[in-house]
N, C-alpha and C. Protein backbone atom coordinates (compact mmCIF):
# COMPACT_ATOMS: atom_id res chain seq x y z
N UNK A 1 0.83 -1.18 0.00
CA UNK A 1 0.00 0.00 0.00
C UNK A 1 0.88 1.25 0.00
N UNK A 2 0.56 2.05 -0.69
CA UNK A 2 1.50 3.25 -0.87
C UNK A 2 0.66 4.38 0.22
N UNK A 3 2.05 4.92 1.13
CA UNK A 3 1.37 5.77 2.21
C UNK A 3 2.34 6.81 1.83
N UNK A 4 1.71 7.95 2.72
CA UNK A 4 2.45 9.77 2.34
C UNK A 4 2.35 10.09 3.88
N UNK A 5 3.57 10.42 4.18
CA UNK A 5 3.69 11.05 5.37
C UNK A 5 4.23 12.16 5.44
N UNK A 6 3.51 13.36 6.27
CA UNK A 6 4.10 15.07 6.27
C UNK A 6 4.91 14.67 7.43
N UNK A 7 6.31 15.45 7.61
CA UNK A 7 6.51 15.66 8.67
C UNK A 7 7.04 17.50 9.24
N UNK A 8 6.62 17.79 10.19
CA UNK A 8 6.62 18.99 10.81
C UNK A 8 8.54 18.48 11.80
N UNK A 9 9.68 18.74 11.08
CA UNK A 9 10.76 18.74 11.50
C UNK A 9 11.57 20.00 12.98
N UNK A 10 12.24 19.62 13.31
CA UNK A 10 13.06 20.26 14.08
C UNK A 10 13.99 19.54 14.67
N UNK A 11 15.15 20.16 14.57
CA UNK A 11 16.53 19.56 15.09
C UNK A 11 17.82 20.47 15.01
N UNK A 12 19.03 19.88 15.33
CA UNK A 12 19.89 21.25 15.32
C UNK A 12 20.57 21.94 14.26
N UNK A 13 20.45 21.45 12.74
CA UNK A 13 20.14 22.00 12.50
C UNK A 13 19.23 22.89 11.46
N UNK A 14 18.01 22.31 11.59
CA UNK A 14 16.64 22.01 10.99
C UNK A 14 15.64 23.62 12.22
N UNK A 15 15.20 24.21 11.56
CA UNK A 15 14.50 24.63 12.57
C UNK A 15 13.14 25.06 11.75
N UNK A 16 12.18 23.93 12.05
CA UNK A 16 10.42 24.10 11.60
C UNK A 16 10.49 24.17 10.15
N UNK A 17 10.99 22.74 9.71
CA UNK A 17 10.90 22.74 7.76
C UNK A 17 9.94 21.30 7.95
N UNK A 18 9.12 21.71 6.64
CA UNK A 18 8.24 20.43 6.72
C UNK A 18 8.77 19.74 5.39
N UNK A 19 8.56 18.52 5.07
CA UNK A 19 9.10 17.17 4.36
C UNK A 19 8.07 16.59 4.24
N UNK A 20 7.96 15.76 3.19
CA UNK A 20 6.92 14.70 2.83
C UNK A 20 7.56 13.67 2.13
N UNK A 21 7.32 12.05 2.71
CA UNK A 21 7.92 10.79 2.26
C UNK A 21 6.81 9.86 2.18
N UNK A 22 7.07 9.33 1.00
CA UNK A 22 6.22 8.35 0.27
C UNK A 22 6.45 7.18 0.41
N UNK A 23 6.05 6.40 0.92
CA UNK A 23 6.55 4.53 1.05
C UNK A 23 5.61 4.03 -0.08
N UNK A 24 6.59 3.49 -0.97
CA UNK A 24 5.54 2.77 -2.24
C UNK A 24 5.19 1.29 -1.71
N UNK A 25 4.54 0.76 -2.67
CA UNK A 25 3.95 -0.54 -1.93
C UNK A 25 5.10 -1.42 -2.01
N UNK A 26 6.29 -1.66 -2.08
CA UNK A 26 7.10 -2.83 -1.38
C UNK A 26 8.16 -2.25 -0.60
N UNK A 27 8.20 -0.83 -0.55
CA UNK A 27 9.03 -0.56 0.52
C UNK A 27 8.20 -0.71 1.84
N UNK A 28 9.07 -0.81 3.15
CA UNK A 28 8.53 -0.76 4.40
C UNK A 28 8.74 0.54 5.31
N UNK A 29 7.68 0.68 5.82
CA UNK A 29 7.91 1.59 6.62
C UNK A 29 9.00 2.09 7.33
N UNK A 30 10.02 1.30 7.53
CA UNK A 30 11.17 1.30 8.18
C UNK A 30 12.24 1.78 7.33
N UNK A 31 11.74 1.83 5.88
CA UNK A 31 13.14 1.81 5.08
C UNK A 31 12.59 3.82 5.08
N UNK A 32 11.38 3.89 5.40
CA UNK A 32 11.04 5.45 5.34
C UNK A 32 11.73 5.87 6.31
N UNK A 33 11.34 6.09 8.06
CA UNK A 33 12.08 6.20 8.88
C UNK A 33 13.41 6.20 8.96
N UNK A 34 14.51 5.35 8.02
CA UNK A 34 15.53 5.31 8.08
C UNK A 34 16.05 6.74 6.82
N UNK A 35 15.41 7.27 5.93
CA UNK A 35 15.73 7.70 5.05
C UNK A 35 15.18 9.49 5.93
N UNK A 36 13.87 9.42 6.83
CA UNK A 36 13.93 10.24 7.63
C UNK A 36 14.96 10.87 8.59
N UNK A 37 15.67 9.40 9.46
CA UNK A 37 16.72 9.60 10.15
C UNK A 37 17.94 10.11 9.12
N UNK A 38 18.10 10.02 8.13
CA UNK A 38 19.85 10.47 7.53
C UNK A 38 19.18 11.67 7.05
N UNK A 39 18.43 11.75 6.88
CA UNK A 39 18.06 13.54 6.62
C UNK A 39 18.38 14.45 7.78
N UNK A 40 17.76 13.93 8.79
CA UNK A 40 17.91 15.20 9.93
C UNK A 40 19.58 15.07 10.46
N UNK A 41 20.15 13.55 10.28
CA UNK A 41 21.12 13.45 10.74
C UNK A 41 22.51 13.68 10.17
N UNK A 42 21.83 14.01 8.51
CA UNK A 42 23.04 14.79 7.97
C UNK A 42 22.55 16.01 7.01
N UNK A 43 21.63 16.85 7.82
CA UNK A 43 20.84 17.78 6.91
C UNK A 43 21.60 18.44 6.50
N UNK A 44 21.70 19.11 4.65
CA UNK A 44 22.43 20.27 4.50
C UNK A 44 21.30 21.10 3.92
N UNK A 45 21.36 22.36 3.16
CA UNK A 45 20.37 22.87 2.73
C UNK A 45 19.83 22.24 1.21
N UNK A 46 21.00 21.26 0.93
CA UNK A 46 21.22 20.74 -1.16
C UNK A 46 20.34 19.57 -1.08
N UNK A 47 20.31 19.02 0.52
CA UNK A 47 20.44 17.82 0.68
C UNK A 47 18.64 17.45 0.21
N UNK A 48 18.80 16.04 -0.39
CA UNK A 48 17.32 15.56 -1.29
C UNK A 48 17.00 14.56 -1.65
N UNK A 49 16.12 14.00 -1.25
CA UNK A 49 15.33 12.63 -1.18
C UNK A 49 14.64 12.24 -1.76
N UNK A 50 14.79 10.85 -2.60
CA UNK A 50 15.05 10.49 -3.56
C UNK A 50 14.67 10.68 -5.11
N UNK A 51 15.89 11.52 -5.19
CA UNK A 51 15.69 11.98 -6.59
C UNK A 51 16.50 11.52 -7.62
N UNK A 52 16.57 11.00 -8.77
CA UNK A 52 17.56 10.77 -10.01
C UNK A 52 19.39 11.38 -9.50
N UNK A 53 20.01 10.89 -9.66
CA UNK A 53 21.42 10.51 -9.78
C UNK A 53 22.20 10.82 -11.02
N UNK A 54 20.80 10.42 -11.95
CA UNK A 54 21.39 9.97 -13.36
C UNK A 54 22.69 9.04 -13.90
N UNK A 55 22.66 8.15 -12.86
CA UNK A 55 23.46 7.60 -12.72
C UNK A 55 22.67 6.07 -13.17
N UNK A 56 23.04 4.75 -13.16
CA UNK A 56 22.34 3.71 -13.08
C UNK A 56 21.87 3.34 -12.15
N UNK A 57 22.62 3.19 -10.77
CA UNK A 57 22.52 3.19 -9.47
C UNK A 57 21.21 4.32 -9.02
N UNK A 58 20.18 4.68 -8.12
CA UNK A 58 19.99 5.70 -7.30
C UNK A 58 20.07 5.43 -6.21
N UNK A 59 20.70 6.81 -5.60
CA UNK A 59 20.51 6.87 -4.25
C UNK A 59 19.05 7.22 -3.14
N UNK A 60 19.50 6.94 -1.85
CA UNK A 60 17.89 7.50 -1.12
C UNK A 60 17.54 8.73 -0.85
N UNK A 61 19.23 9.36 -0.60
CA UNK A 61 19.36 10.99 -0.41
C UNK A 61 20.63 11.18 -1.44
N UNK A 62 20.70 12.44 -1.61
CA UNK A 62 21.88 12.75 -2.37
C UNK A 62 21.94 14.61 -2.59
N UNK A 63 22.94 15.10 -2.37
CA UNK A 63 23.55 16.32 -2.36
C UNK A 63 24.12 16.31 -3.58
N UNK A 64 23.71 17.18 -4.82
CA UNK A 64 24.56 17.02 -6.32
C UNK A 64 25.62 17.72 -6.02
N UNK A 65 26.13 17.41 -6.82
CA UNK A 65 27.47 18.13 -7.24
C UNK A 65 27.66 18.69 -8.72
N UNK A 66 29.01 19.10 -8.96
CA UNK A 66 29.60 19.85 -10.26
C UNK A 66 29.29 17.94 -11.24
N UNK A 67 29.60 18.53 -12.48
CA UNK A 67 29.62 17.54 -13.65
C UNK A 67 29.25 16.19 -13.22
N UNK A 68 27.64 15.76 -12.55
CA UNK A 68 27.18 14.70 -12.87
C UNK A 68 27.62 14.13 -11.62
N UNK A 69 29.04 14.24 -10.93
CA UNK A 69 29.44 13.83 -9.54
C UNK A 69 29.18 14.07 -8.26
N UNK A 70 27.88 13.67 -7.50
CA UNK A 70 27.22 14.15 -6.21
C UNK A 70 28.11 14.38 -5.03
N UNK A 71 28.09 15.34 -4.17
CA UNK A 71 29.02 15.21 -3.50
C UNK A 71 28.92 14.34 -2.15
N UNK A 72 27.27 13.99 -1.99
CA UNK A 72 26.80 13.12 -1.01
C UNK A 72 26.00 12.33 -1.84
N UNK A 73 26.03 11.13 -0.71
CA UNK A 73 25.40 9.60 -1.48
C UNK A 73 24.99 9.17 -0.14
N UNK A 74 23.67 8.61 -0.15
CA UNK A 74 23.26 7.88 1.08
C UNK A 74 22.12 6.95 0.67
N UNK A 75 22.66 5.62 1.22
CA UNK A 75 21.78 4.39 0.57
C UNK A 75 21.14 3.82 2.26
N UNK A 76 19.81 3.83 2.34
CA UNK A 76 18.94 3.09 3.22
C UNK A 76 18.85 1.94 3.50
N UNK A 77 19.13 0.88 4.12
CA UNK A 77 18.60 -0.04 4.26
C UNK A 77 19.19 -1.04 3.77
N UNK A 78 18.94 -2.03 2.58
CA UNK A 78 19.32 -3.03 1.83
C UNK A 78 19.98 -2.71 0.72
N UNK A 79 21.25 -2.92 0.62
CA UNK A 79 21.92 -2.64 -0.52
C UNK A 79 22.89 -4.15 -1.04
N UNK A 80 22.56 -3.63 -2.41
CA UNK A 80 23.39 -5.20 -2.99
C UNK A 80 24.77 -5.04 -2.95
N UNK A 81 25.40 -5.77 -2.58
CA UNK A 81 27.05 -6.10 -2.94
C UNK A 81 27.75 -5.35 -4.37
N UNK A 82 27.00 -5.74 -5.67
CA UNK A 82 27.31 -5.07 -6.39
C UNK A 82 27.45 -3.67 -6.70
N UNK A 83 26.02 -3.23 -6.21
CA UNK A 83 26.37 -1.97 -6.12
C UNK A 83 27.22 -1.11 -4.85
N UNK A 84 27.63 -1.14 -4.36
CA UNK A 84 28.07 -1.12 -3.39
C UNK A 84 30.06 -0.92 -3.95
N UNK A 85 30.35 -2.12 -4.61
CA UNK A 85 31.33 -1.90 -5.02
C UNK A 85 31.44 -1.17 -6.43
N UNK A 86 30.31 -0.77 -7.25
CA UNK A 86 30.07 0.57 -8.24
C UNK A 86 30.20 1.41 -7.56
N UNK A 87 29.72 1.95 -6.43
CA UNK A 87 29.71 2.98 -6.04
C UNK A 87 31.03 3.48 -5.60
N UNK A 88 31.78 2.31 -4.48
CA UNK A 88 32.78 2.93 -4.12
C UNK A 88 34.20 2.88 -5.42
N UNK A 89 34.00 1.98 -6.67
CA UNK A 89 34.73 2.17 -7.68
C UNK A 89 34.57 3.93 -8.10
N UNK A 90 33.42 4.42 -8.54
CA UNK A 90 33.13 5.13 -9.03
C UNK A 90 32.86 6.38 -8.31
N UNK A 91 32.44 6.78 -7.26
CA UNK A 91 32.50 7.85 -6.46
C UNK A 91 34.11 8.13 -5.54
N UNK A 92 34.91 8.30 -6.26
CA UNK A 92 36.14 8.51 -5.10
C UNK A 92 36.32 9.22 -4.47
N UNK A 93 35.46 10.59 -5.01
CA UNK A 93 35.81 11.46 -4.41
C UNK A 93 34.06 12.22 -3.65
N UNK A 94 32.82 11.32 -3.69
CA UNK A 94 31.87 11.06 -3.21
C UNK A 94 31.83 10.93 -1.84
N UNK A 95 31.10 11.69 -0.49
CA UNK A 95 31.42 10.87 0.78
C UNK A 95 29.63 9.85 0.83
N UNK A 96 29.77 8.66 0.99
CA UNK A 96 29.26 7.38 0.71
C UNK A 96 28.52 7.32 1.80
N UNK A 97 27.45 7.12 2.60
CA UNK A 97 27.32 6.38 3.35
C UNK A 97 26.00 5.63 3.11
N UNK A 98 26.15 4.50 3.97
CA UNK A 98 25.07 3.42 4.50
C UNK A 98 24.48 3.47 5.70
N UNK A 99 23.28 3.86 5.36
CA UNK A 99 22.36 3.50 6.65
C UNK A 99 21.57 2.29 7.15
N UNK A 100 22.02 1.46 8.01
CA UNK A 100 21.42 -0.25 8.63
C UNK A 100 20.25 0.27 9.86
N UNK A 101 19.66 -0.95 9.65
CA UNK A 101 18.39 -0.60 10.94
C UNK A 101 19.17 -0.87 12.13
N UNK A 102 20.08 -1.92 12.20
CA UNK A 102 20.60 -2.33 13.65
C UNK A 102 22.50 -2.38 13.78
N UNK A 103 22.64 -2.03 14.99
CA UNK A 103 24.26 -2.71 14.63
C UNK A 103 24.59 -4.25 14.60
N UNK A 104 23.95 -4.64 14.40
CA UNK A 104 23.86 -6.22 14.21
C UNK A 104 24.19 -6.08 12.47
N UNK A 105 23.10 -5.46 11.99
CA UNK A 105 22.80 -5.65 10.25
C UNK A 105 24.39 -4.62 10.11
N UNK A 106 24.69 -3.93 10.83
CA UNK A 106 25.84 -3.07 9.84
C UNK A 106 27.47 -4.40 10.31
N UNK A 107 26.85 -4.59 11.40
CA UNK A 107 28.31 -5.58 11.49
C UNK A 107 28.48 -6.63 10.29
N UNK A 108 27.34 -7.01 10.07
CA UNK A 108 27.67 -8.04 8.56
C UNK A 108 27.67 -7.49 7.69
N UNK A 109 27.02 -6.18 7.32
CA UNK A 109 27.62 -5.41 6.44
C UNK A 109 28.76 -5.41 5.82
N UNK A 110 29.03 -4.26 7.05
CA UNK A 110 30.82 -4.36 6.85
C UNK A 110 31.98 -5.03 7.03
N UNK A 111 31.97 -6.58 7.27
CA UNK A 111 32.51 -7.60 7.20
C UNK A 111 32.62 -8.15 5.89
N UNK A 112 31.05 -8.07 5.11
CA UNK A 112 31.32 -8.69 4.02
C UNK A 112 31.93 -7.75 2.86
N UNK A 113 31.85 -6.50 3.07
CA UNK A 113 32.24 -5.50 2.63
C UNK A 113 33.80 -5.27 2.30
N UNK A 114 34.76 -5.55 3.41
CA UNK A 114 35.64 -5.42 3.83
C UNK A 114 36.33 -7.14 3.18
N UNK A 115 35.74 -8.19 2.92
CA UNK A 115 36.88 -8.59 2.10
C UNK A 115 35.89 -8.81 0.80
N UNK A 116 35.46 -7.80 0.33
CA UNK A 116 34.84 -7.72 -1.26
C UNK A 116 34.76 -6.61 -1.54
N UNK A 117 35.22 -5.99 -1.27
CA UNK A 117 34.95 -4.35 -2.11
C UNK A 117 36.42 -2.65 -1.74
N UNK A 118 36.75 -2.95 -3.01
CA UNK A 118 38.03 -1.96 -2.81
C UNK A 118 37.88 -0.74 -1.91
N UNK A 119 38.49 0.19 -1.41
CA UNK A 119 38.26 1.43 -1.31
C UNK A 119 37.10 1.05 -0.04
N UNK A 120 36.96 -0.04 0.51
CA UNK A 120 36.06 -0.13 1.55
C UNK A 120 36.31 0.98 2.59
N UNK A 121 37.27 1.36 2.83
CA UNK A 121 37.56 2.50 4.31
C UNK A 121 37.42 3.97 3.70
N UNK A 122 37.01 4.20 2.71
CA UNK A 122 36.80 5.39 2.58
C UNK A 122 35.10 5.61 2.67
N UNK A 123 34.17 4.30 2.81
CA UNK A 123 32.67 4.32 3.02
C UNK A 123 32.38 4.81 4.72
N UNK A 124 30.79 5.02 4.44
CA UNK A 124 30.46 5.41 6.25
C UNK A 124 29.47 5.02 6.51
N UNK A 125 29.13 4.73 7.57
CA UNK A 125 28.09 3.98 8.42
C UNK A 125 27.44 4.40 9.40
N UNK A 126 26.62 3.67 9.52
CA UNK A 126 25.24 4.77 11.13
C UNK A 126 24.71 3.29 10.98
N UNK A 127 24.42 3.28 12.25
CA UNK A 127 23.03 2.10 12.67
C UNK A 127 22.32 2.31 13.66
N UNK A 128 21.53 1.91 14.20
CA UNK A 128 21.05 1.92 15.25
C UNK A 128 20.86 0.74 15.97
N UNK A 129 20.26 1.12 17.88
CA UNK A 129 19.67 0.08 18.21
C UNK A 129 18.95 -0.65 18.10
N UNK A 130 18.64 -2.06 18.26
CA UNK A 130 17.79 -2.89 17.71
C UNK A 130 16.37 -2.46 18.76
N UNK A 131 15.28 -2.72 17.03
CA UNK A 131 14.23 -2.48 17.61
C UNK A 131 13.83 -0.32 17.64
N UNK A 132 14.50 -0.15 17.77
CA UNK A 132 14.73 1.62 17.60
C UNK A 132 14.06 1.83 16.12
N UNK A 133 14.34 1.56 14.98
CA UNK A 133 13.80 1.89 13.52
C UNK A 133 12.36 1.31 13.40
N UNK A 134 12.23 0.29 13.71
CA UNK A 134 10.73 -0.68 14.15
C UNK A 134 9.85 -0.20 14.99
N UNK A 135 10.44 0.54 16.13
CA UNK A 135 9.16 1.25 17.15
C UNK A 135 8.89 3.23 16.77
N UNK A 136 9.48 3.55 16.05
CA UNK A 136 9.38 4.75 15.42
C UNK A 136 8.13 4.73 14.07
N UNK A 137 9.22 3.60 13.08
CA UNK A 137 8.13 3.51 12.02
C UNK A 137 6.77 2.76 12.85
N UNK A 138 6.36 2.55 13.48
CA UNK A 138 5.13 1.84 14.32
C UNK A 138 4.16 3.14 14.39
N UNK A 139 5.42 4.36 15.06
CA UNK A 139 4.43 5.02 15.56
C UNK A 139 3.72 6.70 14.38
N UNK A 140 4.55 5.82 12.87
CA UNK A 140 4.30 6.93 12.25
C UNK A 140 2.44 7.20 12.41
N UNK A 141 2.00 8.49 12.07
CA UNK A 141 0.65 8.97 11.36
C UNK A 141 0.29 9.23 9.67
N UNK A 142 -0.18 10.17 9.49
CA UNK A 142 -0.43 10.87 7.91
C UNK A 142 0.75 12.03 8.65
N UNK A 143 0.19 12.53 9.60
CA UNK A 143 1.02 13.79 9.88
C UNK A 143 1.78 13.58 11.23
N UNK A 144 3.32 14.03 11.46
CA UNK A 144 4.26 14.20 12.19
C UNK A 144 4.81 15.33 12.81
N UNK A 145 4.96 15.12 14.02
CA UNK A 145 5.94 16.16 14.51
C UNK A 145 7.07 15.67 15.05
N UNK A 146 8.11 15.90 13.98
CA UNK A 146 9.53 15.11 14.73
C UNK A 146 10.66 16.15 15.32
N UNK A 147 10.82 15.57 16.49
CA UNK A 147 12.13 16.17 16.32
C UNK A 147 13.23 15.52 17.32
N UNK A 148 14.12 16.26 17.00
CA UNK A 148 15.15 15.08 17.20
C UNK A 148 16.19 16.06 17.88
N UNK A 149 16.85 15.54 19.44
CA UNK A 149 17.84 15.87 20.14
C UNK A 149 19.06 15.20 20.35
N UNK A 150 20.01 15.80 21.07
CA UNK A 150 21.29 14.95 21.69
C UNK A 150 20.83 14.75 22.80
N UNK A 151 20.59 13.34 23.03
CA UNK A 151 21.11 12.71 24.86
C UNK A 151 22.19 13.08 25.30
N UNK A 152 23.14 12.46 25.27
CA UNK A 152 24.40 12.48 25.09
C UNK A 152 25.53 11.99 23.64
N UNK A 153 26.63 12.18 24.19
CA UNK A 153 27.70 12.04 22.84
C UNK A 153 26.99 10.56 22.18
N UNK A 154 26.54 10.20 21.18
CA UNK A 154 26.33 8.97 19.96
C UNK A 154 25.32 8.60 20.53
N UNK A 155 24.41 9.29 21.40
CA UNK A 155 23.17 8.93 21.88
C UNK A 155 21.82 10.11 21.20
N UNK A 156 21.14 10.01 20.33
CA UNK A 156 19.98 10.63 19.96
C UNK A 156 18.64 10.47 20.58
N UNK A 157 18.00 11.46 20.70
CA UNK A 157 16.58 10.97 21.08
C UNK A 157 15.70 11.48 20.16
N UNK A 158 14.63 11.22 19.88
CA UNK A 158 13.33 11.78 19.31
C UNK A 158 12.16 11.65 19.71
N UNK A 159 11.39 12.84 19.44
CA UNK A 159 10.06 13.18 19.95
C UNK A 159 9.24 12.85 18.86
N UNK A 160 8.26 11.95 18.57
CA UNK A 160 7.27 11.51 17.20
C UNK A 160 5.86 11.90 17.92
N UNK A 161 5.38 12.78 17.20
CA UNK A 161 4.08 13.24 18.52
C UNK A 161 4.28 13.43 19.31
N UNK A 162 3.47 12.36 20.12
CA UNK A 162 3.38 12.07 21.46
C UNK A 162 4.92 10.99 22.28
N UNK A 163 5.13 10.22 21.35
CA UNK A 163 6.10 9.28 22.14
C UNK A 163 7.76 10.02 21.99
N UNK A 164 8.48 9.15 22.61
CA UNK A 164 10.04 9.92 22.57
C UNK A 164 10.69 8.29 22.40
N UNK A 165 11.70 8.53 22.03
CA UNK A 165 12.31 7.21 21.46
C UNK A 165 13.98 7.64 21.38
N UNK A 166 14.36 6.64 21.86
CA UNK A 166 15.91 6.82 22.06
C UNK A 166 17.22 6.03 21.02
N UNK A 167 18.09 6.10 20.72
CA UNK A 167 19.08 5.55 20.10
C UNK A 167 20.69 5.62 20.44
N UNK A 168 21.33 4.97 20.46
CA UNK A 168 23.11 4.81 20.36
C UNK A 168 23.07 5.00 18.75
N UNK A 169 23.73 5.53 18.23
CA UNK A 169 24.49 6.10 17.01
C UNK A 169 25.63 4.97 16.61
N UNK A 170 25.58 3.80 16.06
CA UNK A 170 26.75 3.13 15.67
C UNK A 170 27.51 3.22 14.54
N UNK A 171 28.38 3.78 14.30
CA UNK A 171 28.95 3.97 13.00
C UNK A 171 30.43 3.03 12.65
C-alpha cells in the first residue's frame, strides 16, 4: 500500500521545515524512517530525497554536485554487494554512506564489505539500536511532529508526537 507522510521537523540544524515521504507498496515503513533519520542526521540545505542521480545506481538521499558527480550519497537499508562496489569504484571522491536498521545488520555489512569491495575505508556507516527503527516507524501517522535531540555524545533521542524514542548512534 502506498502511504504519504508530512513531517513537521526540528533539530539542530533544521528549525520548523516540513518534508513529505512516500513509502511505495514494497518498501517498508522502516526503510522510510531510516531515510527520515539520515536527513535530519546529515541535513544540508542541497540535501534531497530520492531523486535521479542519473546515474544507473539511485541513491535515497543525495547532495549534487559539479559535472554529474554528487558530493553526497546515502543508501537506506538493503543494498546489494554489487552496487556497493560501483559505487565505491566510481565515487572517489563522493562521501558514501550506508544506513542499517541495527548494529547487528551493519556488522555483517561491513565484514562482508571489507573482504569484497576496494576502497572499503573510505565508506560510512550509522546504525542503530535494535528495535529503535521498528518502534518509530510503528508510531508513524499521515502527519508528524519530529524532532530530534542529543542525549548524550552517539546517543539521539526523538520526539514523534506524542512518544520519545531513544538511540546509540553506531557507526
Amino acid at each position: 500500500m502506498v502511504e504519504k507522510f508530512t513531517f513537521e521537523l526540528h533539530a539542530p540544524k533544521i528549525n520548523h521545515k516540513k518534508i513529505v515521504l512516500v513509502k511505495d507498496e514494497v518498501e517498508l515503513r522502516n526503510h522510510v524512517v531510516l531515510k527520515l533519520l539520515a536527513y535530519v542526521l546529515f541535513y544540508d540545505p542541497e540535501l534531497k530525497v530520492d531523486v535521479s542521480a542519473d546515474m544507473h545506481y539511485q541513491p535515497d538521499l543525495i547532495i549534487p554536485g559539479d559535472h554529474g558527480v554528487p558530493k553526497l550519497w546515502i543508501d537506506c537499508g538493503k543494498v546489494t554487494l554489487k552496487k556497493v562496489e560501483s559505487l565505491a569504484a566510481k565515487l572517489r571522491h563522493t562521501r558514501v554512506i550506508f544506513v542499517k536498521e541495527t548494529e547487528r545488520e551493519l556488522g555483517i555489512f561491513k565484514k562482508l564489505l571489507e573482504k569484497k569491495v576496494e576502497y572499503f575505508e573510505r565508506l560510512e556507516y550509522l546504525a542503530f539500536d535494535a528495535g529503535f527503527v521498528e518502534s518509530v516507524a510503528n508510531a508513524l501517522e499521515r502527519t508528524n511532529h519530529f524532532t530530534l535531540y542529543d542525549v548524550m555524545e552517539n546517543v539521539i533521542g526523538i520526539a514523534l508526537n506524542d512518544q520519545t524514542f531513544e538511540s546509540t548512534l553506531f557507526r
